[in-house]
PDB file of N, CA and C in Angstrom:
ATOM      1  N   UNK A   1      -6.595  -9.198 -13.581  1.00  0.00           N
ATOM      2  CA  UNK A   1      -8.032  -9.246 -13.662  1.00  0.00           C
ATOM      3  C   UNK A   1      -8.637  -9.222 -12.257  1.00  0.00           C
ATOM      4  N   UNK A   2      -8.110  -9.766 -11.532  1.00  0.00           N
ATOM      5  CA  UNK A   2      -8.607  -9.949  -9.618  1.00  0.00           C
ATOM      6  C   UNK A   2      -8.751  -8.284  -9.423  1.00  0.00           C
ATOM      7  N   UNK A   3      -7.971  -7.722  -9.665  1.00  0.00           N
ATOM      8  CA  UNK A   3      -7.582  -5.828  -9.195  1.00  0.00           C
ATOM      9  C   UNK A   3      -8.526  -5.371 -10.097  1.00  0.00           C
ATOM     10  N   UNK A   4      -9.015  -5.741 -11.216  1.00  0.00           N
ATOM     11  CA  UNK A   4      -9.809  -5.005 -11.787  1.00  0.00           C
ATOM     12  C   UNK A   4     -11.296  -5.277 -10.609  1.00  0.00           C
ATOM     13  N   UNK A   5     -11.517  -7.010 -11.106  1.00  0.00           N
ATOM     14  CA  UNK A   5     -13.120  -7.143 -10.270  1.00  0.00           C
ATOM     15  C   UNK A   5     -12.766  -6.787  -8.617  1.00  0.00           C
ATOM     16  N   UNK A   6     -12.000  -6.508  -7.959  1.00  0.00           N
ATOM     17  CA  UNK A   6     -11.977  -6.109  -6.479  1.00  0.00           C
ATOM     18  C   UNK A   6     -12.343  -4.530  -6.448  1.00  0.00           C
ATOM     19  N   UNK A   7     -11.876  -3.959  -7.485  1.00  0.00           N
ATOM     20  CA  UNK A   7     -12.238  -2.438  -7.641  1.00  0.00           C
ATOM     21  C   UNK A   7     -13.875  -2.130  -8.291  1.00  0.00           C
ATOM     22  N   UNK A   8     -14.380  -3.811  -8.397  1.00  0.00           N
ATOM     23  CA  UNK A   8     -16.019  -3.169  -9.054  1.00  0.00           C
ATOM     24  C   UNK A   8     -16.186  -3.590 -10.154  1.00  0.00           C
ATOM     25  N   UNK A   9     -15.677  -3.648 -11.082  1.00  0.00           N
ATOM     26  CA  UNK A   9     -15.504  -3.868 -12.717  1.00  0.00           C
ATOM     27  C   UNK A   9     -15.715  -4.752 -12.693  1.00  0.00           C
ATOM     28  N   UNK A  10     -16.525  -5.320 -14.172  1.00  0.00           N
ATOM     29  CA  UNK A  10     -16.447  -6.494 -14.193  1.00  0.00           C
ATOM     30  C   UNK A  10     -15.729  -6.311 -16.307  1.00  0.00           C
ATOM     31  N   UNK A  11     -14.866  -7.056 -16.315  1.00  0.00           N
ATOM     32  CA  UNK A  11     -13.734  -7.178 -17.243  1.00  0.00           C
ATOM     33  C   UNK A  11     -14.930  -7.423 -18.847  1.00  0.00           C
ATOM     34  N   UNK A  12     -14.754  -6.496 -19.504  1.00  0.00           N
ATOM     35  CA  UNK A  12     -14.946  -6.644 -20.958  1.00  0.00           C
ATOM     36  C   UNK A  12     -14.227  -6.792 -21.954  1.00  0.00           C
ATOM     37  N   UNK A  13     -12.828  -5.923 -22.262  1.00  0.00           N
ATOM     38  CA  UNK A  13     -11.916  -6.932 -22.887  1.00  0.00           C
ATOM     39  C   UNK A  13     -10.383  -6.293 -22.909  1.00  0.00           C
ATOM     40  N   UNK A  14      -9.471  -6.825 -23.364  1.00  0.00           N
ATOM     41  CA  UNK A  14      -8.252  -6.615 -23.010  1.00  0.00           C
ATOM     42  C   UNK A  14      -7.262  -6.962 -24.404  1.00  0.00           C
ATOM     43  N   UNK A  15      -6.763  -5.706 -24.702  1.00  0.00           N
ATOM     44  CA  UNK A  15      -5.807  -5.925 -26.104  1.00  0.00           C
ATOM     45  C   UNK A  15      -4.662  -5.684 -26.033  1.00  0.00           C
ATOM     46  N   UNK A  16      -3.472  -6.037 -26.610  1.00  0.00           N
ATOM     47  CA  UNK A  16      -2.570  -5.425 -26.771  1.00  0.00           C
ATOM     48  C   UNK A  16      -2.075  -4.813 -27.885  1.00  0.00           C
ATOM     49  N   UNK A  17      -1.415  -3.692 -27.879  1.00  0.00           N
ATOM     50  CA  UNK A  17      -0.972  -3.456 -29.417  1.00  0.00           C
ATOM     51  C   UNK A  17      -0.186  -3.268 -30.120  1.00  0.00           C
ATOM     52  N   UNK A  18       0.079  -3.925 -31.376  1.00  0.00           N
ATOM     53  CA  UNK A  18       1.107  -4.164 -32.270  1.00  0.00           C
ATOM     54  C   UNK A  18       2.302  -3.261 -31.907  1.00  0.00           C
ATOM     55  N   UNK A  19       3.806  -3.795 -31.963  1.00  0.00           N
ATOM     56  CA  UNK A  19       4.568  -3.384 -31.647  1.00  0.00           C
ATOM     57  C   UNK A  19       5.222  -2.075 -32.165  1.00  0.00           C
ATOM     58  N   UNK A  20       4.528  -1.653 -33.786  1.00  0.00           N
ATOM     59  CA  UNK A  20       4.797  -0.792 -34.509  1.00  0.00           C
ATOM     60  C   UNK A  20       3.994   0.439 -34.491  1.00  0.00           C
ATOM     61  N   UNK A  21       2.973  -0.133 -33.332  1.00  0.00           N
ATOM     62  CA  UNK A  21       2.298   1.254 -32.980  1.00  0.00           C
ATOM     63  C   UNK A  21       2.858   1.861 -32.063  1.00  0.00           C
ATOM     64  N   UNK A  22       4.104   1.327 -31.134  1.00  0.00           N
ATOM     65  CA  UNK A  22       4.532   1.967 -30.197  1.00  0.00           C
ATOM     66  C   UNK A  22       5.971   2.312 -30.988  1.00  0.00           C
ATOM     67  N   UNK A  23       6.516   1.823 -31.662  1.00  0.00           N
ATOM     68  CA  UNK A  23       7.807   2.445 -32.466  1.00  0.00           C
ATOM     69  C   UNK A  23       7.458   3.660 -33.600  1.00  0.00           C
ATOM     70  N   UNK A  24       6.769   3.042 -34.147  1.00  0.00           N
ATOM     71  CA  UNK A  24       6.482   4.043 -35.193  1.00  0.00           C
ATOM     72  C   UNK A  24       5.801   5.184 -34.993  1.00  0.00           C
ATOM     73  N   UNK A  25       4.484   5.107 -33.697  1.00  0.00           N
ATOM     74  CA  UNK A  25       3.398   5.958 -33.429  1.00  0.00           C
ATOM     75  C   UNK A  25       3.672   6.939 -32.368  1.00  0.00           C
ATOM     76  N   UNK A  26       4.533   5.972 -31.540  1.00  0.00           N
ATOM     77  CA  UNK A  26       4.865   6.552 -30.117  1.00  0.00           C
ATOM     78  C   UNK A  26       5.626   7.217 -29.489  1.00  0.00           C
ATOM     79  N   UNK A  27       7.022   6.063 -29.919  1.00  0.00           N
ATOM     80  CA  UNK A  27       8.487   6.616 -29.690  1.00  0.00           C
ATOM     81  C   UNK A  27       8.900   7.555 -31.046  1.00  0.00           C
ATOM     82  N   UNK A  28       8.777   7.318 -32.031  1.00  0.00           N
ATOM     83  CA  UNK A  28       9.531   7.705 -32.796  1.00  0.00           C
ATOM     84  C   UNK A  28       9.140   9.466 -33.152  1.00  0.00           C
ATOM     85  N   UNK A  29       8.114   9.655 -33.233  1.00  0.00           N
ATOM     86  CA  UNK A  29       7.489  11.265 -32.952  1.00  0.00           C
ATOM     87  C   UNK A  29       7.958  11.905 -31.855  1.00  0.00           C
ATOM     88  N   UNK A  30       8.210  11.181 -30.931  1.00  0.00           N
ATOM     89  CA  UNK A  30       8.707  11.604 -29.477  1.00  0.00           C
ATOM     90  C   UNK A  30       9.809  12.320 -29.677  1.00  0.00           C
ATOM     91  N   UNK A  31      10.594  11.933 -30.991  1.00  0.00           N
ATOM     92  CA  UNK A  31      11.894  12.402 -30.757  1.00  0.00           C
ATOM     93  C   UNK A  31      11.839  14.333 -31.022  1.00  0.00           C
ATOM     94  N   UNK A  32      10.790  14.207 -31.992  1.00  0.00           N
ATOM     95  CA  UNK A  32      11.029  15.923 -32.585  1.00  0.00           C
ATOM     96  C   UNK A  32      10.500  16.685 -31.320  1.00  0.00           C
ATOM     97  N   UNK A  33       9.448  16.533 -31.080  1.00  0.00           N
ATOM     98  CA  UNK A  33       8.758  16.640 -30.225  1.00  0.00           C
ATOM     99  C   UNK A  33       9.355  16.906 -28.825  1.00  0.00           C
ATOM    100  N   UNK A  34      10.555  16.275 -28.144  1.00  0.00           N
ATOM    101  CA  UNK A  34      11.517  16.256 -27.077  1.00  0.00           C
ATOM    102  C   UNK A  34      12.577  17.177 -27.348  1.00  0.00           C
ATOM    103  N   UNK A  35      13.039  17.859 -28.583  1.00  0.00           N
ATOM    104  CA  UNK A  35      13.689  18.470 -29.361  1.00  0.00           C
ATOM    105  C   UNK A  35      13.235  20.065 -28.905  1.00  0.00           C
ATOM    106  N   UNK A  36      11.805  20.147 -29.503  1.00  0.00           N
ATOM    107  CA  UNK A  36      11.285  21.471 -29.264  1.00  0.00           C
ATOM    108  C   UNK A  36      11.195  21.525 -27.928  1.00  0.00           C
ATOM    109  N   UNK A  37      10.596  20.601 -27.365  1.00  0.00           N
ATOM    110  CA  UNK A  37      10.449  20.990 -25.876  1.00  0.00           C
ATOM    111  C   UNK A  37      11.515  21.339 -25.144  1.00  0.00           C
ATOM    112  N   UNK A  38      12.916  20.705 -25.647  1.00  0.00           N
ATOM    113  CA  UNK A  38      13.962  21.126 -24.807  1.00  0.00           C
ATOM    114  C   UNK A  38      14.214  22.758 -25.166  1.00  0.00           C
ATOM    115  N   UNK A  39      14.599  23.367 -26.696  1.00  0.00           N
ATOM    116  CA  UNK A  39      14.499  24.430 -26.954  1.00  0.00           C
ATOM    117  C   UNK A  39      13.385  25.390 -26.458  1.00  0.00           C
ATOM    118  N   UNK A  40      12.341  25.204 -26.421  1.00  0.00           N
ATOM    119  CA  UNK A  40      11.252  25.890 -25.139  1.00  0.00           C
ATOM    120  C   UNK A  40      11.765  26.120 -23.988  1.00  0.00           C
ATOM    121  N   UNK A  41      12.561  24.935 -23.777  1.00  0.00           N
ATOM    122  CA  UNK A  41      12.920  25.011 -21.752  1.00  0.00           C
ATOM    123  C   UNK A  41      14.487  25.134 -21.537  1.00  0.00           C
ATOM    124  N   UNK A  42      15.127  25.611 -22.136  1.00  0.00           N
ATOM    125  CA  UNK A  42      16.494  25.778 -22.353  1.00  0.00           C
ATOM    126  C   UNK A  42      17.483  25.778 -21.490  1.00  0.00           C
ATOM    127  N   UNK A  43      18.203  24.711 -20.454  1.00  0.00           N
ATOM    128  CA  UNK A  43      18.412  24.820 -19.235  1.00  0.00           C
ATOM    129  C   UNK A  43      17.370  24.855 -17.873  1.00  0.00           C
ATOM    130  N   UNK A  44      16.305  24.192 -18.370  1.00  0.00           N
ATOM    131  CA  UNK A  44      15.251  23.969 -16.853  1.00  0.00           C
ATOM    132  C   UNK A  44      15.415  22.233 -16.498  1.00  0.00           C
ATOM    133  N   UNK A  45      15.954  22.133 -15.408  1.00  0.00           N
ATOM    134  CA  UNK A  45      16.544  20.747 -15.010  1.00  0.00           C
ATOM    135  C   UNK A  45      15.703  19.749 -15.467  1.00  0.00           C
ATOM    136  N   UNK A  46      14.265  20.290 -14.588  1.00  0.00           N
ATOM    137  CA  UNK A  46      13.102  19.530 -15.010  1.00  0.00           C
ATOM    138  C   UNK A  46      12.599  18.695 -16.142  1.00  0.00           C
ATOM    139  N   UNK A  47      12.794  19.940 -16.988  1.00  0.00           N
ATOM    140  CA  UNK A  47      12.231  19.549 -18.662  1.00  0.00           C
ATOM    141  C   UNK A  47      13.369  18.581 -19.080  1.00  0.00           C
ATOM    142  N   UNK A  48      14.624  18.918 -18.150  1.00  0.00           N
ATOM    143  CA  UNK A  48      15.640  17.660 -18.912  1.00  0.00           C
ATOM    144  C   UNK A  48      15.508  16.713 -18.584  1.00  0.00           C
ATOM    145  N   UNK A  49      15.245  15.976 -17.662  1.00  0.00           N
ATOM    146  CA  UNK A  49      14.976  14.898 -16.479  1.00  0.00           C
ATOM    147  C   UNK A  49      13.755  13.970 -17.142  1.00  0.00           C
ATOM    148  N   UNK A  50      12.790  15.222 -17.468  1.00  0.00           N
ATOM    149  CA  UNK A  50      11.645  14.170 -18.269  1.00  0.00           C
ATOM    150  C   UNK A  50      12.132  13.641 -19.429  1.00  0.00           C
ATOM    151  N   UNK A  51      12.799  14.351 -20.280  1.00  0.00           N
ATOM    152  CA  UNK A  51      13.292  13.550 -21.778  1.00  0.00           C
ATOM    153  C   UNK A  51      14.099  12.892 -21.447  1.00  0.00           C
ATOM    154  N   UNK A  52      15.153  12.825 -20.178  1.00  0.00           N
ATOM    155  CA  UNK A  52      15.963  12.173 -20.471  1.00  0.00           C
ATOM    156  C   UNK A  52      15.443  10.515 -19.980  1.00  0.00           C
ATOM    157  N   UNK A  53      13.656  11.044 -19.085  1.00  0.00           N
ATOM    158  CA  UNK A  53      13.241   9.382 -18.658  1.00  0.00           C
ATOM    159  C   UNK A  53      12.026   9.184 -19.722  1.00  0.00           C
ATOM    160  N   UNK A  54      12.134   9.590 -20.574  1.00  0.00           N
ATOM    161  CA  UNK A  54      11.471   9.604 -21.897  1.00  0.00           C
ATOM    162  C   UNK A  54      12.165   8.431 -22.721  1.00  0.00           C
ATOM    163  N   UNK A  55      13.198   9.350 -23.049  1.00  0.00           N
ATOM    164  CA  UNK A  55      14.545   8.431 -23.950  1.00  0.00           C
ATOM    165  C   UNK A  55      14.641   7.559 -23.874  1.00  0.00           C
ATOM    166  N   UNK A  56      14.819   7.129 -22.049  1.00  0.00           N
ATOM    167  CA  UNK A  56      15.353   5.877 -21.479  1.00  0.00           C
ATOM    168  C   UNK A  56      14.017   5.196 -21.604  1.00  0.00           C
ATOM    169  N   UNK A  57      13.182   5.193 -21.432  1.00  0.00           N
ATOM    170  CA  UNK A  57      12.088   4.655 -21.373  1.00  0.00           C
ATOM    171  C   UNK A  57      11.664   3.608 -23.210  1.00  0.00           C
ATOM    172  N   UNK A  58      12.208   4.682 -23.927  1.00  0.00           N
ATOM    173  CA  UNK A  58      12.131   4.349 -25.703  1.00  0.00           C
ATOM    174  C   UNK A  58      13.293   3.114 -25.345  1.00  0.00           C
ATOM    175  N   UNK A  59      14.667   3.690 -24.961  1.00  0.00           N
ATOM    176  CA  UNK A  59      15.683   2.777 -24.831  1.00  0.00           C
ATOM    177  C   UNK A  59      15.033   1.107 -24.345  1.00  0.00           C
ATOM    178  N   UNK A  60      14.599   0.984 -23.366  1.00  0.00           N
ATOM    179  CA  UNK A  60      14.023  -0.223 -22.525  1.00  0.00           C
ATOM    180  C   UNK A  60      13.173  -0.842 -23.480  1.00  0.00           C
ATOM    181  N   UNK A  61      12.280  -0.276 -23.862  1.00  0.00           N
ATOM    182  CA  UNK A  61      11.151  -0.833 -24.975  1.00  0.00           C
ATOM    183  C   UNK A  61      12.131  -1.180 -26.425  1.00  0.00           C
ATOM    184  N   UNK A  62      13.126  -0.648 -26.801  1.00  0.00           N
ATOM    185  CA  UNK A  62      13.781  -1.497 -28.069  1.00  0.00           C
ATOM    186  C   UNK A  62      14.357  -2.224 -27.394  1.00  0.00           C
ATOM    187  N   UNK A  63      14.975  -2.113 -26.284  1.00  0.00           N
ATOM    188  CA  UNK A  63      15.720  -3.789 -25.807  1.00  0.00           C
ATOM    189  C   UNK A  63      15.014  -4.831 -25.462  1.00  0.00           C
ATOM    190  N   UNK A  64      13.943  -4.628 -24.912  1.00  0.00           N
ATOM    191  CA  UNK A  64      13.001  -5.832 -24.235  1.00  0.00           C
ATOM    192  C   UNK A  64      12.258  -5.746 -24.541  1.00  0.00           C
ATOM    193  N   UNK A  65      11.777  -5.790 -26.032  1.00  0.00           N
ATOM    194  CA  UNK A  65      10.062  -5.607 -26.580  1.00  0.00           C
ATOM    195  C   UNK A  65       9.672  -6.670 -26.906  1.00  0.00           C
ATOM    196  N   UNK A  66      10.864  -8.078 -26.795  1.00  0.00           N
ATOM    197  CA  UNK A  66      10.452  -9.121 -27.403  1.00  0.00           C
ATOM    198  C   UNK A  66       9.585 -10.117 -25.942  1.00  0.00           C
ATOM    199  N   UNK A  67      10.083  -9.390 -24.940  1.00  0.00           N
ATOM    200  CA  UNK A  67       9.898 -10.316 -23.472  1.00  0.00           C
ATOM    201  C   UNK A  67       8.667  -9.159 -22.546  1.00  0.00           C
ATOM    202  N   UNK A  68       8.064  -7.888 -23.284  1.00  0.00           N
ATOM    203  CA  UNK A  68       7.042  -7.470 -22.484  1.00  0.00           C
ATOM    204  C   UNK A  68       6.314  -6.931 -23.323  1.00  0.00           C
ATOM    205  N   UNK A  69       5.404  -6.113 -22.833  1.00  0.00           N
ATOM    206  CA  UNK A  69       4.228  -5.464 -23.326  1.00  0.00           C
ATOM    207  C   UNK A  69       3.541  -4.594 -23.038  1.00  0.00           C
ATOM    208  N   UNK A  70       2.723  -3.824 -23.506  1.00  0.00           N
ATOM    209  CA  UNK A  70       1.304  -3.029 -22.546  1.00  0.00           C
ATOM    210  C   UNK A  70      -0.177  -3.623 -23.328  1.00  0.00           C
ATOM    211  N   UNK A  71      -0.671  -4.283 -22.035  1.00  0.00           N
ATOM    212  CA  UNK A  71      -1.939  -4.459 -21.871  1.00  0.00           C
ATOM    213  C   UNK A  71      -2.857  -3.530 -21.384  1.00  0.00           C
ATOM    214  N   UNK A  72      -4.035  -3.143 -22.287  1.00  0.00           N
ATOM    215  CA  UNK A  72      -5.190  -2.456 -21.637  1.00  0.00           C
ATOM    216  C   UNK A  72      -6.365  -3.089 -21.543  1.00  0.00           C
ATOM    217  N   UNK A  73      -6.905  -2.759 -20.033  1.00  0.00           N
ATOM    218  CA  UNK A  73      -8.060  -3.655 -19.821  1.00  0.00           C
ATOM    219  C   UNK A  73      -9.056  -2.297 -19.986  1.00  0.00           C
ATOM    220  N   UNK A  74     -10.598  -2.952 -20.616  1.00  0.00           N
ATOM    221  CA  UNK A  74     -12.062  -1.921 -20.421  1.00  0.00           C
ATOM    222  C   UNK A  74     -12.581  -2.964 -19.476  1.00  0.00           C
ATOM    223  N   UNK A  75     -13.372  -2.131 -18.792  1.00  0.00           N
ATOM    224  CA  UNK A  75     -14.091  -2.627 -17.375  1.00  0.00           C
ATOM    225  C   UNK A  75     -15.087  -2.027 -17.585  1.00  0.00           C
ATOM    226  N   UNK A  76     -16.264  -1.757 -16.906  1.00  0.00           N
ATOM    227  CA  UNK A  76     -17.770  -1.512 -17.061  1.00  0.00           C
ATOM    228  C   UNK A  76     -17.903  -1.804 -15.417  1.00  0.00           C
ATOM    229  N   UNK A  77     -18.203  -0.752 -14.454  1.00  0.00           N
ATOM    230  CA  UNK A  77     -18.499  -0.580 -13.313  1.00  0.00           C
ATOM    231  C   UNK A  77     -20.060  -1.138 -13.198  1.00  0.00           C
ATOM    232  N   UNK A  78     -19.465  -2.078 -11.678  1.00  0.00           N
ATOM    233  CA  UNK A  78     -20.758  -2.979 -11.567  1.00  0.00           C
ATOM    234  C   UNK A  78     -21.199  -1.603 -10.848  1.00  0.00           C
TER     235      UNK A  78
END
């Protein structure tokens, strides 16, 4: 909240959201979705590198979803 009001803002409100919006909504679509994109890019290092910090990224969030989170703050510029 300090980084928000030092940047101007002054803090209106801050949610987090249910854990099944990021399994069910987030990661789990990701998968087809990472599928085509690889078949689009068929051998481009790049396109592999992102899914593969995609994946890992899904990976981290089922292991430690019980000990973190994502918070979003709305701010309103003073």
């Amino acid at each position: 909240m300090a980084q928000i009001e030092k940047a101007r803002y002054i803090p209106i409100a801050t949610f987090v959201l249910p854990e099944n919006c990021w399994t069910e909504h987030f990661y789990a679509p990701q998968v087809s979705a990472q599928e085509k994109f690889l078949q689009k890019y068929v051998g481009n290092k790049t396109a592999q590198e992102l899914v593969e910090n995609q994946r890992h990224e899904a990976e981290l969030y089922d292991k430690y979803k019980e000990f973190y989170g994502y918070v979003f703050y709305i701010g309103k510029k003073i």
